[in-house]
Every structure is written in structure tokens, then in C-alpha cells.
C-alpha atoms as a PDB file:
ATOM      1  CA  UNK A   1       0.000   0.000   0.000  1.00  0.00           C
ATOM      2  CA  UNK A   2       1.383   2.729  -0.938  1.00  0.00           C
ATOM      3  CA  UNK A   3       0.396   5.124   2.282  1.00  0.00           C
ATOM      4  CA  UNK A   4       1.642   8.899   0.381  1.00  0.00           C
ATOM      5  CA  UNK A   5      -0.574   8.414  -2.099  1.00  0.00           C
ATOM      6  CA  UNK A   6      -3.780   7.057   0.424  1.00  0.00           C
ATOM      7  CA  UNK A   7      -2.838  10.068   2.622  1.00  0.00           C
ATOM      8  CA  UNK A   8      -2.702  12.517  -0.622  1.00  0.00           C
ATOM      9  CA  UNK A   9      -6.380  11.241  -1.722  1.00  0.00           C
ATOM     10  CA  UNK A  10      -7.670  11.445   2.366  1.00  0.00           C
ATOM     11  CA  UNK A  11      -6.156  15.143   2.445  1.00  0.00           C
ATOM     12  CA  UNK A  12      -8.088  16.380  -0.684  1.00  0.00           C
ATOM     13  CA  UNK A  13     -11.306  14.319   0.049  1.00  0.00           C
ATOM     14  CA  UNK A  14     -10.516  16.336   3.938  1.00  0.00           C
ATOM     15  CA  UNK A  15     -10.175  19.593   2.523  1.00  0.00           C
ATOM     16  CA  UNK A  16     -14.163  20.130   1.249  1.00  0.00           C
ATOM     17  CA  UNK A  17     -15.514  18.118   3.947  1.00  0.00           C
ATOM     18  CA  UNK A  18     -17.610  19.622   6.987  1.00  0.00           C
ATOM     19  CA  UNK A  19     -16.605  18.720  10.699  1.00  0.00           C
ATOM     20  CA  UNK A  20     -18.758  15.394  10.608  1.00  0.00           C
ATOM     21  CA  UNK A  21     -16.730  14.200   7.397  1.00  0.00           C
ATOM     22  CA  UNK A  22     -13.630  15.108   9.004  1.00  0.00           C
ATOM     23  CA  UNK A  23     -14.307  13.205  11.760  1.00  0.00           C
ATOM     24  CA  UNK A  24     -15.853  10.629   9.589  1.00  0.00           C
ATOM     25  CA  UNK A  25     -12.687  10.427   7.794  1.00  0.00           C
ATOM     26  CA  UNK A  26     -10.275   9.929  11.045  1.00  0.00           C
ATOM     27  CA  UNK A  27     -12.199   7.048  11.925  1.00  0.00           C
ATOM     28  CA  UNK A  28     -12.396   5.414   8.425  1.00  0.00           C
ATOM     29  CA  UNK A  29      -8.444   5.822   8.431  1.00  0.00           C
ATOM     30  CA  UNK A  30      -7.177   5.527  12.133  1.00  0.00           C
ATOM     31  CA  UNK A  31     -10.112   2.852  13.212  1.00  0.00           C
ATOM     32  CA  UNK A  32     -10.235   0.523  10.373  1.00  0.00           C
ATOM     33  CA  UNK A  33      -7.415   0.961   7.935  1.00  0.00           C
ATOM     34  CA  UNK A  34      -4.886   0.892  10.032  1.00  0.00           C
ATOM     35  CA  UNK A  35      -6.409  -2.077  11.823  1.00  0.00           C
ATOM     36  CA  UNK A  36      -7.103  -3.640   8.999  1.00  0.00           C
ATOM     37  CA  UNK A  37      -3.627  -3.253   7.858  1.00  0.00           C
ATOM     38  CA  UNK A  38      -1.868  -3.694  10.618  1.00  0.00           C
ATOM     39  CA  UNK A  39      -3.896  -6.134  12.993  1.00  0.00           C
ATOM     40  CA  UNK A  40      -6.901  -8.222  11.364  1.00  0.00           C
ATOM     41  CA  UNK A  41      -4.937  -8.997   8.174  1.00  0.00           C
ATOM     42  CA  UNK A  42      -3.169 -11.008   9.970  1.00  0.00           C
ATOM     43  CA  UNK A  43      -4.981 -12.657  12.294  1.00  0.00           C
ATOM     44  CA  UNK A  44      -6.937 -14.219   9.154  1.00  0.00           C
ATOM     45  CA  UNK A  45      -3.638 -14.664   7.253  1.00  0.00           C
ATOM     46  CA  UNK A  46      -3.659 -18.374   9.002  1.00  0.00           C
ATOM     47  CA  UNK A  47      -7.324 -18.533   8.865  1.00  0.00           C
ATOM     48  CA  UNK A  48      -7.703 -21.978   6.106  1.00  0.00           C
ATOM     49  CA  UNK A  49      -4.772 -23.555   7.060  1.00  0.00           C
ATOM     50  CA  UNK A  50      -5.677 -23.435  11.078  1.00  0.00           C
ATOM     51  CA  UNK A  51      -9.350 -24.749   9.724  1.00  0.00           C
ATOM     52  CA  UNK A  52      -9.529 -28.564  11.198  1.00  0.00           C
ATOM     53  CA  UNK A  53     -11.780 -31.102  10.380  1.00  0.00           C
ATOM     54  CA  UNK A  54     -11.743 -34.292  12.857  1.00  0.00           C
ATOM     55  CA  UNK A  55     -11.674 -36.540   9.438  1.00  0.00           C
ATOM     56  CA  UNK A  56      -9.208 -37.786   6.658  1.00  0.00           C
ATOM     57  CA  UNK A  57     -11.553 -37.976   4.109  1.00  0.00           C
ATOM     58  CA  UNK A  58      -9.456 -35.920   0.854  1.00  0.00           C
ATOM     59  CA  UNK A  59     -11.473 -32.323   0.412  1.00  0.00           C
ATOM     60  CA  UNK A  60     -13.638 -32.813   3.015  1.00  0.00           C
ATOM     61  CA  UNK A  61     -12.175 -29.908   4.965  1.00  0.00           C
ATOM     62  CA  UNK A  62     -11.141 -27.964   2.218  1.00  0.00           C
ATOM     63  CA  UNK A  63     -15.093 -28.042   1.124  1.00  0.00           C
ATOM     64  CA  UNK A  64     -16.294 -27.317   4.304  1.00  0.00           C
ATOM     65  CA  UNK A  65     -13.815 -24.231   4.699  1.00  0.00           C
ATOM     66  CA  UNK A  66     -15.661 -22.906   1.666  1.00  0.00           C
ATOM     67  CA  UNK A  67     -19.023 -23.894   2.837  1.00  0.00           C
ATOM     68  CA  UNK A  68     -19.047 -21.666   6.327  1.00  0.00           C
ATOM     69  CA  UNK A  69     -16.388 -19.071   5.146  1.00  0.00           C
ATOM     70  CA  UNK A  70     -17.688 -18.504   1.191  1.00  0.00           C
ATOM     71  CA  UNK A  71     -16.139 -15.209   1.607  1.00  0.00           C
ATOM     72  CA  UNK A  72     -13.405 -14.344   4.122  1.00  0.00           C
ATOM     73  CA  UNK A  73     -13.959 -11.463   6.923  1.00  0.00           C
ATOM     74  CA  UNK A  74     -10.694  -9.661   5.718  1.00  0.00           C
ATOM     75  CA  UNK A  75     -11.695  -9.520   1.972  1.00  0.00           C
ATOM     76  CA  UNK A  76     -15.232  -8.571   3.055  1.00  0.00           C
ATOM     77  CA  UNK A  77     -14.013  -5.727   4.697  1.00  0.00           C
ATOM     78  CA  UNK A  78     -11.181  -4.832   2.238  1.00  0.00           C
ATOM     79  CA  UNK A  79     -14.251  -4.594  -0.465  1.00  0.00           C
ATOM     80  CA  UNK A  80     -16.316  -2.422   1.990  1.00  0.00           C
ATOM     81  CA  UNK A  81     -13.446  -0.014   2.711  1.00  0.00           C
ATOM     82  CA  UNK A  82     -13.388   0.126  -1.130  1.00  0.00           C
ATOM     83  CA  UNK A  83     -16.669   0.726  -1.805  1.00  0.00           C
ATOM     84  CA  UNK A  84     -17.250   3.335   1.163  1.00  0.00           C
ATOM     85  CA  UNK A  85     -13.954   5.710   0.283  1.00  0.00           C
ATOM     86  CA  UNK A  86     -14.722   5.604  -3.314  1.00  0.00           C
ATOM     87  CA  UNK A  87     -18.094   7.868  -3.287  1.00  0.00           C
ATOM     88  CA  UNK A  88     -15.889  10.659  -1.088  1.00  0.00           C
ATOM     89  CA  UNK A  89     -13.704  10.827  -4.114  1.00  0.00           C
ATOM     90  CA  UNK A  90     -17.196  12.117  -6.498  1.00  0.00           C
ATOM     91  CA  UNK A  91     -16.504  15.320  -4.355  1.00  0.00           C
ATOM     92  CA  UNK A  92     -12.483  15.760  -5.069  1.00  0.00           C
ATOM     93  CA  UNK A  93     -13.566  15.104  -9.363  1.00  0.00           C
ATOM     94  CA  UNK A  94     -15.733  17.505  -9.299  1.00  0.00           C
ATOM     95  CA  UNK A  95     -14.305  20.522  -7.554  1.00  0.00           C
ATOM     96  CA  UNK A  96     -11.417  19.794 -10.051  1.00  0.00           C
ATOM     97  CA  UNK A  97     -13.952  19.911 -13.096  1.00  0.00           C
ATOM     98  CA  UNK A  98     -15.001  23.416 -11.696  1.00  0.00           C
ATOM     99  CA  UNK A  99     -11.573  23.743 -11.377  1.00  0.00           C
ATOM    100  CA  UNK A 100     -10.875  23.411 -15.292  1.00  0.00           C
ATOM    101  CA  UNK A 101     -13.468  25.449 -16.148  1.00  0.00           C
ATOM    102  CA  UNK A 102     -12.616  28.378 -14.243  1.00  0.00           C
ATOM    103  CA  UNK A 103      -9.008  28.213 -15.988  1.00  0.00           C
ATOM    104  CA  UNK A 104     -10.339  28.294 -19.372  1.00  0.00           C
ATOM    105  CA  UNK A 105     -12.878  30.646 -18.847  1.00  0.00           C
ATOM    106  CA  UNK A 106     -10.477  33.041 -17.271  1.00  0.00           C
ATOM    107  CA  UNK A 107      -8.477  31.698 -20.228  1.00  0.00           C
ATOM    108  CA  UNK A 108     -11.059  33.120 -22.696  1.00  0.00           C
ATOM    109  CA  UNK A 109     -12.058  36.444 -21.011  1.00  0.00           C
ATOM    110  CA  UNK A 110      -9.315  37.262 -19.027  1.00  0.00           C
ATOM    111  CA  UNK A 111      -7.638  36.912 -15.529  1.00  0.00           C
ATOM    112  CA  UNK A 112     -10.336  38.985 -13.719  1.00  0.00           C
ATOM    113  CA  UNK A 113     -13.434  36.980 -15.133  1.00  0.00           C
ATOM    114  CA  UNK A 114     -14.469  34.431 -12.448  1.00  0.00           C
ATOM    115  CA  UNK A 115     -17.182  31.964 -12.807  1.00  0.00           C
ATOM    116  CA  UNK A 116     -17.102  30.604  -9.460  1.00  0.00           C
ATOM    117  CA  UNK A 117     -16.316  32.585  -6.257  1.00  0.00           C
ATOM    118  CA  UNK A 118     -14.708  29.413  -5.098  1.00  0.00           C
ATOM    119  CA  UNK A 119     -14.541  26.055  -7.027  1.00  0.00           C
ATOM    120  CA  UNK A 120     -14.954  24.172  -3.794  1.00  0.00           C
ATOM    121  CA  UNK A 121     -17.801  25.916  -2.062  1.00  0.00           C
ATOM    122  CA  UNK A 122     -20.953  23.679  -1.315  1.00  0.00           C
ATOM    123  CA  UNK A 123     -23.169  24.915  -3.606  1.00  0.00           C
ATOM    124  CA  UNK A 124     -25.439  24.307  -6.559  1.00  0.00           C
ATOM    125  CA  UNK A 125     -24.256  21.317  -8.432  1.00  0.00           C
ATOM    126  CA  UNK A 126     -21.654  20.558  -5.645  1.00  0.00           C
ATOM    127  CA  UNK A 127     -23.700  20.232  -2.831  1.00  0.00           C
ATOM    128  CA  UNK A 128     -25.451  17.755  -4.459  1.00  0.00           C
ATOM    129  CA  UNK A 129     -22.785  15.911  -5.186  1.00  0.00           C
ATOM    130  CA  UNK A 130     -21.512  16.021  -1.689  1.00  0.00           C
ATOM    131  CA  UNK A 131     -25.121  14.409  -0.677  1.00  0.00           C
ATOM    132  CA  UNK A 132     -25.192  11.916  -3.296  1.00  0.00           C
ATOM    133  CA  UNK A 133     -21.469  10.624  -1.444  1.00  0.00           C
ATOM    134  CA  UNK A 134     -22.786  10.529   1.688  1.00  0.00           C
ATOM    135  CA  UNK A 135     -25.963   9.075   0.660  1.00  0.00           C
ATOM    136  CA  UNK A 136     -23.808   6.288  -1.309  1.00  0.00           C
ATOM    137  CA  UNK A 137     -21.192   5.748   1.856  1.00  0.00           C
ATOM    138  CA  UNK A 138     -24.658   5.445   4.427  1.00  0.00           C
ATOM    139  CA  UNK A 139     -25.985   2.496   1.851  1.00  0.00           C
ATOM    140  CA  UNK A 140     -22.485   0.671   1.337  1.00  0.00           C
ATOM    141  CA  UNK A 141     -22.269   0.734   4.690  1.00  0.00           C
ATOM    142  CA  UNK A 142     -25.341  -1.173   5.927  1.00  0.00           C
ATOM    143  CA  UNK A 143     -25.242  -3.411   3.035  1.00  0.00           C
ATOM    144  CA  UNK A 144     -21.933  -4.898   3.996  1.00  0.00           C
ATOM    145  CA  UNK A 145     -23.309  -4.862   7.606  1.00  0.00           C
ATOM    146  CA  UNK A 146     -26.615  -6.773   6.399  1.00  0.00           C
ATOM    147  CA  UNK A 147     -24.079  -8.970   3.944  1.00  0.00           C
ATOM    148  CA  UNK A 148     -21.547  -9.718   6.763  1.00  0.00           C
ATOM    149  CA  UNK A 149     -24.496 -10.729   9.239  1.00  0.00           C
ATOM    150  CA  UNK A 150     -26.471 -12.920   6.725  1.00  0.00           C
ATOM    151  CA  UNK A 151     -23.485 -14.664   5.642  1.00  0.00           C
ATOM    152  CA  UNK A 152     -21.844 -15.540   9.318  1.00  0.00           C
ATOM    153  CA  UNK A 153     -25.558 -15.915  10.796  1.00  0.00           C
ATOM    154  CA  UNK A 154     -23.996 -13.385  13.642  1.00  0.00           C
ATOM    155  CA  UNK A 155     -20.720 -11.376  14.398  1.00  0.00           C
ATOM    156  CA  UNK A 156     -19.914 -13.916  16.721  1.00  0.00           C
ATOM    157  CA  UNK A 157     -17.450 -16.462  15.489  1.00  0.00           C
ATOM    158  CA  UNK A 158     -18.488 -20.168  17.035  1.00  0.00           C
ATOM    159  CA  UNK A 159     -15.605 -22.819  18.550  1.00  0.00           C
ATOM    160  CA  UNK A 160     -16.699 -25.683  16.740  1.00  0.00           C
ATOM    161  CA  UNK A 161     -18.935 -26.208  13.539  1.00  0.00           C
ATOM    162  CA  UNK A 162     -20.930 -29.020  12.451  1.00  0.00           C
ATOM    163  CA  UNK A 163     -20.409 -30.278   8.478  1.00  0.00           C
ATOM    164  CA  UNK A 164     -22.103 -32.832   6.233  1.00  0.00           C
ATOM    165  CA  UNK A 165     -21.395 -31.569   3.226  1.00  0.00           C
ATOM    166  CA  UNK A 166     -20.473 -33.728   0.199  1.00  0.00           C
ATOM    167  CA  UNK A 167     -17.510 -35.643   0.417  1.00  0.00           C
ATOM    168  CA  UNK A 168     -17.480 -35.662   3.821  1.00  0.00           C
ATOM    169  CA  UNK A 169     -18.950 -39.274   4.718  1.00  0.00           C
ATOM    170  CA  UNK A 170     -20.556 -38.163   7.598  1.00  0.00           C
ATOM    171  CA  UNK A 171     -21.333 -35.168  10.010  1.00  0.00           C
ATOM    172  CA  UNK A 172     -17.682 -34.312  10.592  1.00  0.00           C
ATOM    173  CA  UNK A 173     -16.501 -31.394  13.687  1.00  0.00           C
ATOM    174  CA  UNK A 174     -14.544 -28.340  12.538  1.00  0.00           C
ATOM    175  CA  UNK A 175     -12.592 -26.213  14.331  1.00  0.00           C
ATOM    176  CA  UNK A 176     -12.223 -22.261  13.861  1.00  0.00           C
ATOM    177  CA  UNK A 177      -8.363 -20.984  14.919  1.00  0.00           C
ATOM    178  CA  UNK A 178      -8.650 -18.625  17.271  1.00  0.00           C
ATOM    179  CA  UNK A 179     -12.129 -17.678  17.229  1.00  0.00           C
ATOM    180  CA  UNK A 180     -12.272 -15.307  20.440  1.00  0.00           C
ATOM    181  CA  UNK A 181      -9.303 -13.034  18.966  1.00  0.00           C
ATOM    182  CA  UNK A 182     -11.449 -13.429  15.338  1.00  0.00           C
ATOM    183  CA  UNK A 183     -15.031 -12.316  17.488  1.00  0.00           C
ATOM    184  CA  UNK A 184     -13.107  -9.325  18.942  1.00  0.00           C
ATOM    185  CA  UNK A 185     -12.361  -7.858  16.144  1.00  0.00           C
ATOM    186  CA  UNK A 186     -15.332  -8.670  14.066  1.00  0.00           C
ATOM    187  CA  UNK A 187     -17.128  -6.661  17.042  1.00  0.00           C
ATOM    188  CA  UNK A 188     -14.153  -3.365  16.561  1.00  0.00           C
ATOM    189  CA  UNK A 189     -14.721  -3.516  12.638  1.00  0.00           C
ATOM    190  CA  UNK A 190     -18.519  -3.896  13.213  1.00  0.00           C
ATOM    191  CA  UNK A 191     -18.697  -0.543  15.991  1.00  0.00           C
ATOM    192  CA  UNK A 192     -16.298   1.457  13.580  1.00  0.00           C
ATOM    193  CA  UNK A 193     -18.802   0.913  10.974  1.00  0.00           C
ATOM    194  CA  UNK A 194     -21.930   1.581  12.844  1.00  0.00           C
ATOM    195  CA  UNK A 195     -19.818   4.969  14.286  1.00  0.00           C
ATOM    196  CA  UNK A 196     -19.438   5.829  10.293  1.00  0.00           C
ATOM    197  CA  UNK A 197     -23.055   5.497   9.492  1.00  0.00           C
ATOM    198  CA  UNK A 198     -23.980   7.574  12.354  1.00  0.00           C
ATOM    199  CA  UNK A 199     -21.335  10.490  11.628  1.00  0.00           C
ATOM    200  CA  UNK A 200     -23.004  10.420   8.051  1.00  0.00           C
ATOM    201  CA  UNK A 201     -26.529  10.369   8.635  1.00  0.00           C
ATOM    202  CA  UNK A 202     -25.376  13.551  11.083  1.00  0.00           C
ATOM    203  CA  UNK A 203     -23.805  15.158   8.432  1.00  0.00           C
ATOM    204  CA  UNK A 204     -26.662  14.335   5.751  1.00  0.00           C
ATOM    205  CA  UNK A 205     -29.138  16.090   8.363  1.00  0.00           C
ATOM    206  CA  UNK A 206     -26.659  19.330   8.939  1.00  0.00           C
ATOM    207  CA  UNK A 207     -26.527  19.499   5.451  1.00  0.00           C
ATOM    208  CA  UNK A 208     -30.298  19.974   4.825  1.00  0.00           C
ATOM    209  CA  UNK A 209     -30.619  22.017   7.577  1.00  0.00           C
ATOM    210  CA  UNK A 210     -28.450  24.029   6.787  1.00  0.00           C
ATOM    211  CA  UNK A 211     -29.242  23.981   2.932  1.00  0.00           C
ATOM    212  CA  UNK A 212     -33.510  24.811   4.554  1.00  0.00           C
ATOM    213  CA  UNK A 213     -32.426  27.659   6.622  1.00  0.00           C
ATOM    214  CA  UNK A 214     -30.272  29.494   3.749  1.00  0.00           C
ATOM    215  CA  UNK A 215     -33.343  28.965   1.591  1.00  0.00           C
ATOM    216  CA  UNK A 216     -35.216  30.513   4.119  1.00  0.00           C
ATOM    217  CA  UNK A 217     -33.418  33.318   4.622  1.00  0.00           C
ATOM    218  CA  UNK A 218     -33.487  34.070   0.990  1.00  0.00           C
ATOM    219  CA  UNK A 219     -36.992  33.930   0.825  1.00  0.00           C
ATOM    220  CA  UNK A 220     -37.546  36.581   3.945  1.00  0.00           C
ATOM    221  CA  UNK A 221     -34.574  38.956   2.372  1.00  0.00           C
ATOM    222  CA  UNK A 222     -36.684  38.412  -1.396  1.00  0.00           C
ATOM    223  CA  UNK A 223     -39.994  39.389   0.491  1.00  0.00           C
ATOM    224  CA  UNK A 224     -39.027  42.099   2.364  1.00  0.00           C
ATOM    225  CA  UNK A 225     -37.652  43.825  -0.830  1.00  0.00           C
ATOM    226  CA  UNK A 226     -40.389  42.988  -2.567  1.00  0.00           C
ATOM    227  CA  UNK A 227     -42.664  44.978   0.310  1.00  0.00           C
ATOM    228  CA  UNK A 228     -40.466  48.069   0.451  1.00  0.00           C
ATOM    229  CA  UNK A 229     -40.397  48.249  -3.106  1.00  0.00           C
ATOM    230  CA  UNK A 230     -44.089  48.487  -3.357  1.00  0.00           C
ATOM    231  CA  UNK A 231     -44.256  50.175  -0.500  1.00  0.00           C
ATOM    232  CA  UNK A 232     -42.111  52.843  -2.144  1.00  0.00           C
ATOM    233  CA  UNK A 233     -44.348  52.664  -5.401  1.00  0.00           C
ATOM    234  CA  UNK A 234     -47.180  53.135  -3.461  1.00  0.00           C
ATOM    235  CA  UNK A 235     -46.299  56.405  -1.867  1.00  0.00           C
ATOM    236  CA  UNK A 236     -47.957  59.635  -2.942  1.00  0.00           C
ATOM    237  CA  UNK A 237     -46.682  62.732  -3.737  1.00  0.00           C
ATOM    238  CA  UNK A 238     -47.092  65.528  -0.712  1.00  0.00           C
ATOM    239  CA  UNK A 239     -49.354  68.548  -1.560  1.00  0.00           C
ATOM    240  CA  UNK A 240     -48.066  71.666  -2.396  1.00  0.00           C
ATOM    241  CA  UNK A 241     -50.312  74.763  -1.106  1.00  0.00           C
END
């Protein structure tokens, strides 16, 4: 992994966030990154070979490996890490394509034209953007949560197994390596997520508040001028003796 370039993308993705995606983005990159890189990939790195079946029948553990892990934890997660950071990038692509077209418009009618007061200011096409990411992030989110759950049956990894799957010749008992270290860290991964769906769903509602009350504002500043304006054309001229 090459962490310049991770930190590079995390700084830009940082730079037109609001205080809940900063916050959002510490914990995606202290809390389950770095864990992921440095801690859980490894506890899993063992996890098929450590997988015992109490039989010598060829395949039969190898199938039943596959049949209660069809999907390992660590390349769940390494897919949902993908899947979540991706969305926050929508935001960086497009402040650079406002980006671009400020230069050439300041290109075409000089260095004092502007077209945007500032390319990465939430607003108009931006700001949706920025809630279409968040709204993305919040779904990826509790679909690997549902996925993970459905799969495993629980978060909770068990001891021993039961199998009878084909070629086993009979209802054989497999073993999980070190399931309690395994559970822990199921449980971390699990409460960093939920703590990432709640920072987002926070920022989704300070967004639209926020977005509601600058509306509103506009709307008392429109009809105010509106009422001293006809205010003003309804005045009538004094009377002169």
C-alpha cells in the first residue's frame, strides 16, 4: 500500500468536507485501515490452514472451509473499505472539473473573469454531489453490515462447527483458529462501521438544515424587498399649497 498516495487522496477528500466528514474520515483511516492493515490482516492470514476437520476424508475440509467461510472477513471488509472511500472521491472530481473550467474561462475572457467565487464551495451542483457521497457511503455501509451478518448468521465467530457436506462421509466437527481473537475484532470492525453510518446520517441532516435555513433566509430577504419596493411605489406625492 502505498500510504503517500492514500494520505494525498484522504487530504483532498478532507479539505471540502464539513466537521462530521472530518471526523468521519479519522475514523475510516485511524479505526479501520490501520487495523485492517496492521492487525486483522493477519490474524486471518492463518485462517484456512488453522481450519480442522476431525476426518481424513481428501477435500472434506477444504469443502467445508468454503461452505461456512464462502467469503473471508478480511476480503469482506477490504471490499467495503473500497466501496465506502470511493463515493468521497465524487466530491475531489468535481471541484477539479469546476476547477478546469474556471481556468479556461479566465483563459477566454481574461484573468479577472471568475465563474465561481470558489470552485470548492458547497453549492449548486456541488452540494449535491456532496449528498449523493454521503448518501452512497450510508448504503455501502449497511449493506456490507446486512451482507456480513447474513453470511456468518452473527458477528460472533463459534468454537466448533458441524459439516455434512459432500464428500465428507458423515457429520464431521470443525474447528475455527482462534475464534475469540477473530469475534473481537469482528465486534471493533462492526462498531467502527456503525460509528461511520452515524457520523453520516449527522452530516446528511446538517446538510439539509443548513441547505432549509439558507433557503429561508433568501426567501424573507426576497420578500421584504419585494414589500419596500411596493411600499415605495405606493407612496404619494405631498401637496403643495
Amino acid at each position: 500500500m502505498d500510504w503517500n498516495f492514500l494520505q494525498g487522496l484522504l487530504s483532498g477528500v478532507n479539505k471540502y468536507s464539513t466537521a462530521f466528514g472530518r471526523i468521519w474520515l479519522s475514523v475510516v483511516f485511524v479505526f479501520r485501515v490501520l487495523v485492517f492493515v496492521v492487525a486483522a490482516e493477519r490474524v486471518w492470514s492463518d485462517d484456512q490452514g488453522h481450519f480442522e476437520c476431525n476426518t481424513r476424508q481428501p477435500g472434506c475440509t477444504n469443502i467445508c472451509y468454503d461452505y461456512f467461510f464462502p467469503i473471508s472477513h478480511i476480503r469482506l471488509w477490504a471490499l467495503q473499505l473500497i466501496f465506502v472511500t470511493c463515493p468521497s472521491f465524487m466530491v475531489v472530481l468535481h471541484v477539479a472539473y469546476r476547477e478546469d473550467r474556471e481556468r479556461k474561462h479566465r483563459a477566454k475572457h481574461g484573468e479577472n473573469a471568475r465563474l465561481y467565487d470558489n470552485p470548492g464551495q458547497k453549492h449548486g451542483g456541488l452540494w449535491w454531489t456532496y449528498l449523493l457521497s454521503l448518501f452512497i457511503k450510508t448504503g455501502c455501509e449497511i449493506t456490507f453490515l446486512y451482507l456480513l451478518h447474513y453470511i456468518y448468521d452473527s458477528f460472533k465467530l463459534p468454537r466448533k462447527v458441524l459439516c455434512d457436506v459432500s464428500p465428507c462421509p458423515n457429520v464431521v466437527d470443525c474447528f475455527i483458529s482462534r475464534p475469540t481473537e477473530k469475534t473481537v475484532f469482528t465486534y471493533f470492525m462492526v462498531g467502527a462501521s456503525a460509528l461511520c453510518i452515524i457520523l453520516s446520517c449527522c452530516e446528511i441532516c446538517y446538510l439539509i438544515a443548513r441547505r432549509m435555513v439558507k433557503l429561508k433566509q433568501r426567501g424573507t430577504v426576497r420578500t421584504s424587498s419585494r414589500k419596500i419596493q411596493s411600499d415605495r411605489n405606493g407612496l404619494k406625492p405631498p401637496l403643495t399649497a
